[in-house]
Protein backbone atom coordinates (compact mmCIF):
# COMPACT_ATOMS: atom_id res chain seq x y z
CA UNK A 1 13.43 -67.04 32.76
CA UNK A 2 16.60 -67.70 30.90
CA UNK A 3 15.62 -64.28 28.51
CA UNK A 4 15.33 -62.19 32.01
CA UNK A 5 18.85 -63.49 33.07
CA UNK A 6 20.21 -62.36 30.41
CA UNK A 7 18.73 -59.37 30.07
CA UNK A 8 19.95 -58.60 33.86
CA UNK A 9 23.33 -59.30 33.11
CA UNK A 10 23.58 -57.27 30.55
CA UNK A 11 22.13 -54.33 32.50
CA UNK A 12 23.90 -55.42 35.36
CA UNK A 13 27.36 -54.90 32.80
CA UNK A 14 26.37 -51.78 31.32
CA UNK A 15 25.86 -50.43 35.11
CA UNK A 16 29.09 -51.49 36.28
CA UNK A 17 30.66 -50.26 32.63
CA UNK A 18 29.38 -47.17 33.28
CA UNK A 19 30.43 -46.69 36.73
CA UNK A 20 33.62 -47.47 36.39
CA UNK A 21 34.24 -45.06 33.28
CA UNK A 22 32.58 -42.40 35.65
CA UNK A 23 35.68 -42.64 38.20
CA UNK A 24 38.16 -43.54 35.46
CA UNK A 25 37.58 -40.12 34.01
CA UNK A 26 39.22 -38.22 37.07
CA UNK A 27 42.47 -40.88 36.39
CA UNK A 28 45.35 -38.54 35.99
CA UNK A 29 48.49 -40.37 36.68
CA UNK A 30 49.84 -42.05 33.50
CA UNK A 31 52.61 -44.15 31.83
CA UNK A 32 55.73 -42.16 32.07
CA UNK A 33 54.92 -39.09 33.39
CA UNK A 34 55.41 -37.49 36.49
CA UNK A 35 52.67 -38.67 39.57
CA UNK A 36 51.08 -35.70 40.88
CA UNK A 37 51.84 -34.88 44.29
CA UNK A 38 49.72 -35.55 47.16
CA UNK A 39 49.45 -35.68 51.00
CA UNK A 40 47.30 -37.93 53.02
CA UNK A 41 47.77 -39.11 56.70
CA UNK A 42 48.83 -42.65 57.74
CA UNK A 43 46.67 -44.20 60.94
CA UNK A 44 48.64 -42.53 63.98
CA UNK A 45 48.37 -39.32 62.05
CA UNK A 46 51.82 -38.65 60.24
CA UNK A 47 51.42 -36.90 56.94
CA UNK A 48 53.02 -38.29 54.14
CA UNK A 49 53.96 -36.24 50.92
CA UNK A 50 54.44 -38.69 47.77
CA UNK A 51 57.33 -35.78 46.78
CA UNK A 52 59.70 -36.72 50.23
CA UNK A 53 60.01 -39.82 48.60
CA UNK A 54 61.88 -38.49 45.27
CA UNK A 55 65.11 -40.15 44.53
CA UNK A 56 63.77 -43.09 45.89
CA UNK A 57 61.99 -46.00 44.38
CA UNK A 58 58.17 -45.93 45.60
CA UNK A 59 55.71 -48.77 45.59
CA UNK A 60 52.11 -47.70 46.59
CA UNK A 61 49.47 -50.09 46.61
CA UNK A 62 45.92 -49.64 47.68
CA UNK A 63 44.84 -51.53 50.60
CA UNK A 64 41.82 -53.03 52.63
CA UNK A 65 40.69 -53.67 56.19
CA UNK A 66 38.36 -56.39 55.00
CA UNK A 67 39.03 -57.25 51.68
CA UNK A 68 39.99 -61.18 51.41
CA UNK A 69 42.55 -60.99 48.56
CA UNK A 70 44.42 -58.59 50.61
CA UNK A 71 44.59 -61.07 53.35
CA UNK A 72 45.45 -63.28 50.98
CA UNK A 73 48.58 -60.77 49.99
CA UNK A 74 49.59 -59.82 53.36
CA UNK A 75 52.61 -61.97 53.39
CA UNK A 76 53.46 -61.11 50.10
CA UNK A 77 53.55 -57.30 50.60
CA UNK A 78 55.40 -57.50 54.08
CA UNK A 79 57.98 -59.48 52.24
CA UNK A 80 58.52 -57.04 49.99
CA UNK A 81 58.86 -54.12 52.22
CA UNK A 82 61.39 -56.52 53.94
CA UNK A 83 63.55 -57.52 50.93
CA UNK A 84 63.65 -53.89 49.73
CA UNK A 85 63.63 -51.54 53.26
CA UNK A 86 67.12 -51.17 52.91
CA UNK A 87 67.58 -50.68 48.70
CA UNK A 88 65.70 -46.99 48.45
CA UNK A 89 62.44 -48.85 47.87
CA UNK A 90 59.05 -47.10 50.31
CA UNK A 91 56.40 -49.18 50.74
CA UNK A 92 52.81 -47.20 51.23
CA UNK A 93 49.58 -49.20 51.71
CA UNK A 94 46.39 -46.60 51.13
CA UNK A 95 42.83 -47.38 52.27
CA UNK A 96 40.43 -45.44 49.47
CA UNK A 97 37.34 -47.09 50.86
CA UNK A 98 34.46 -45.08 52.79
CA UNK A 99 33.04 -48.33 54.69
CA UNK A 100 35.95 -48.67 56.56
CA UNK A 101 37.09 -46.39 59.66
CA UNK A 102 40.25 -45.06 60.82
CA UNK A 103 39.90 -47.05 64.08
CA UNK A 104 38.83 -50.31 62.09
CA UNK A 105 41.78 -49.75 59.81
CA UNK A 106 44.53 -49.10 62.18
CA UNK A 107 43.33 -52.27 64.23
CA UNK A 108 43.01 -54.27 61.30
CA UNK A 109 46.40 -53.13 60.42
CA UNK A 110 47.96 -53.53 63.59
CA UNK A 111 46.46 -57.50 64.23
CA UNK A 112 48.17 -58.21 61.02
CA UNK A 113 51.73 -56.54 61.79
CA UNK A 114 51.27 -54.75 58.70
CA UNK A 115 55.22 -53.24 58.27
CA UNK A 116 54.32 -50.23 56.05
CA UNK A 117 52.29 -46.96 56.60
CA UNK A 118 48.56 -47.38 55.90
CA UNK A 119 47.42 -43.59 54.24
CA UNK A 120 44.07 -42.24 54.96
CA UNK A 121 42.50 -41.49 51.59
CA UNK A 122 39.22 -39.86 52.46
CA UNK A 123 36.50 -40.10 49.86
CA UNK A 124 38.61 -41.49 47.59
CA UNK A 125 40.28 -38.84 45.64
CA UNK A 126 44.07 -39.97 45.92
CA UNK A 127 42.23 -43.84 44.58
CA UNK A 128 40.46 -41.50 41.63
CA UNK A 129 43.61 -39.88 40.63
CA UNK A 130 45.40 -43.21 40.23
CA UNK A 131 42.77 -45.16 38.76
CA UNK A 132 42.33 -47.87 41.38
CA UNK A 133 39.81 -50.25 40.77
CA UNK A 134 40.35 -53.07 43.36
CA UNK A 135 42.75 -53.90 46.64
CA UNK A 136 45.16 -54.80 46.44
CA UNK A 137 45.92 -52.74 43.15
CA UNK A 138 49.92 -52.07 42.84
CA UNK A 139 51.32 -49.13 41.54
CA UNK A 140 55.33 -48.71 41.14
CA UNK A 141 56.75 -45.20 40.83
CA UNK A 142 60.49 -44.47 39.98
CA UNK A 143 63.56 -42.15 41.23
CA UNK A 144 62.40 -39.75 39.18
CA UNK A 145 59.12 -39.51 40.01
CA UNK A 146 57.23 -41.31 36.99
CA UNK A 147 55.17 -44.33 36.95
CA UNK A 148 56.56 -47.19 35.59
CA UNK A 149 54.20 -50.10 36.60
CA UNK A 150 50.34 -50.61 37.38
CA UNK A 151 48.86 -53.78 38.48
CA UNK A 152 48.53 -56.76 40.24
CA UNK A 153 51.20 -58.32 42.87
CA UNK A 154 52.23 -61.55 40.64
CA UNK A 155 49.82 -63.69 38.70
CA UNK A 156 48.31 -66.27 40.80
CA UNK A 157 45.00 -64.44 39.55
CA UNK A 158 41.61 -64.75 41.25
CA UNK A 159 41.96 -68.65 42.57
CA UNK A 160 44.03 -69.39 45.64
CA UNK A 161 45.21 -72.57 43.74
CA UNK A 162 46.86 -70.64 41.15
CA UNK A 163 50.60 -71.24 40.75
CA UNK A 164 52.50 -67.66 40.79
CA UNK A 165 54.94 -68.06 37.94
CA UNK A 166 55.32 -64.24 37.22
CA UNK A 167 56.38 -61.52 40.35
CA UNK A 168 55.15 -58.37 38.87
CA UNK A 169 55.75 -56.25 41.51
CA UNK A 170 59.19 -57.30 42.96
CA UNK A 171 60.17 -57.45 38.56
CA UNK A 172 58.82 -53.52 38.61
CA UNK A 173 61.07 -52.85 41.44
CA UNK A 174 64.08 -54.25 40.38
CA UNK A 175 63.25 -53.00 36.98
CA UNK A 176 63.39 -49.32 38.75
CA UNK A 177 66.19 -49.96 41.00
CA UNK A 178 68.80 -50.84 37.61
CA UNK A 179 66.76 -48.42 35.82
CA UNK A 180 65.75 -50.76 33.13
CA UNK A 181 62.05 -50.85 31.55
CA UNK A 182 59.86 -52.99 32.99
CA UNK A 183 58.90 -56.17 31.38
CA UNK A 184 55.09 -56.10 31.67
CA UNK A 185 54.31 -52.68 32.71
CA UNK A 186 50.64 -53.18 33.01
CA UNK A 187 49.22 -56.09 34.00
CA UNK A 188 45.46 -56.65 35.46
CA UNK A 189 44.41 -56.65 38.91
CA UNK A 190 42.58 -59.06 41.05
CA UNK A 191 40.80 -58.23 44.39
CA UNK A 192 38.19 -56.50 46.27
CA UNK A 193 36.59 -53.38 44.50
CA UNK A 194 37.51 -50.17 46.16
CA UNK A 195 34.18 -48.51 48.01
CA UNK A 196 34.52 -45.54 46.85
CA UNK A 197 32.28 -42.44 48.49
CA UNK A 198 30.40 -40.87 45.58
């Protein structure tokens, strides 16, 4: 019994390796270079181009109608697109997952008093591009156009118990806003995995 166990696991790892290198391979936006345009719709229907936002300090992170560890983040991610609305900092939530509506979304959003746009990222190609694995998964972009941060919001990590001791994301955006380098430019994210569409 124990044998088959293992044996599952380690098929169930390879499966999951090689699904995740399968949408990792369309990742384009990298360390220091310039994030590729794009355009998606937010939930009343207002497009949003990633290049209106140049010369100002972006933070995108990719969001969920029913993951729990965005719940869990809610607070967190309003509170940062309170502290920074008026320093040049945009705050853009985008919904990559193909279980989850446009109506569900813009509810969801709307119960929670969610202050930032929620994008529309049908079957998942703006998620591809960027790499996202899981919601929330942060990604800071500067002035200039370049990423300077990918990862998770701070590191309480997958337990609610955990103590944060490190703000990743508000140390990315001040990092951008004095046009310093960021501390820990990378860090790993916790959450639900994005659904994608293939």
């Amino acid at each position: 019994m124990r044998k088959a166990f293992v044996v599952w696991f380690l098929v169930l790892g390879i499966s999951a390796s090689l699904w995740a290198q399968n949408f990792l391979d369309k990742k384009v936006v990298k360390f220091g270079e310039t994030v590729p345009d794009f355009e998606l719709e937010d939930t009343t229907g207002t497009k949003h181009r990633l290049s209106q936002y140049r010369g100002q300090v972006v933070m995108i992170h990719f969001w969920s109608a029913t993951c729990p560890f965005v719940v869990r983040y809610d607070g967190r991610l309003k509170e940062i697109t309170n502290d920074y609305r008026d320093r040049e900092v945009v705050v853009l939530g985008i919904d990559s997952n193909s279980n989850e509506t446009v109506d569900q979304i813009r509810d969801v959003a709307g119960s929670r008093a969610v202050n930032y746009p929620i994008l529309i990222d049908p079957k998942n190609q703006v998620a591809d591009q960027f790499g996202a694995i899981a919601t929330p998964h942060v990604y800071v972009v500067d002035r200039q156009g370049q990423l300077i941060y990918e990862g998770a919001v701070d590191d309480q990590g997958w337990s609610e118990l955990g103590q944060v001791s490190q703000t990743y994301a508000r140390d990315a955006l001040e990092a951008a806003l004095a046009g310093t380098p960021v501390s820990h430019p990378e860090t790993n994210t916790v959450g639900c995995a994005v659904k994608r569409a293939f």
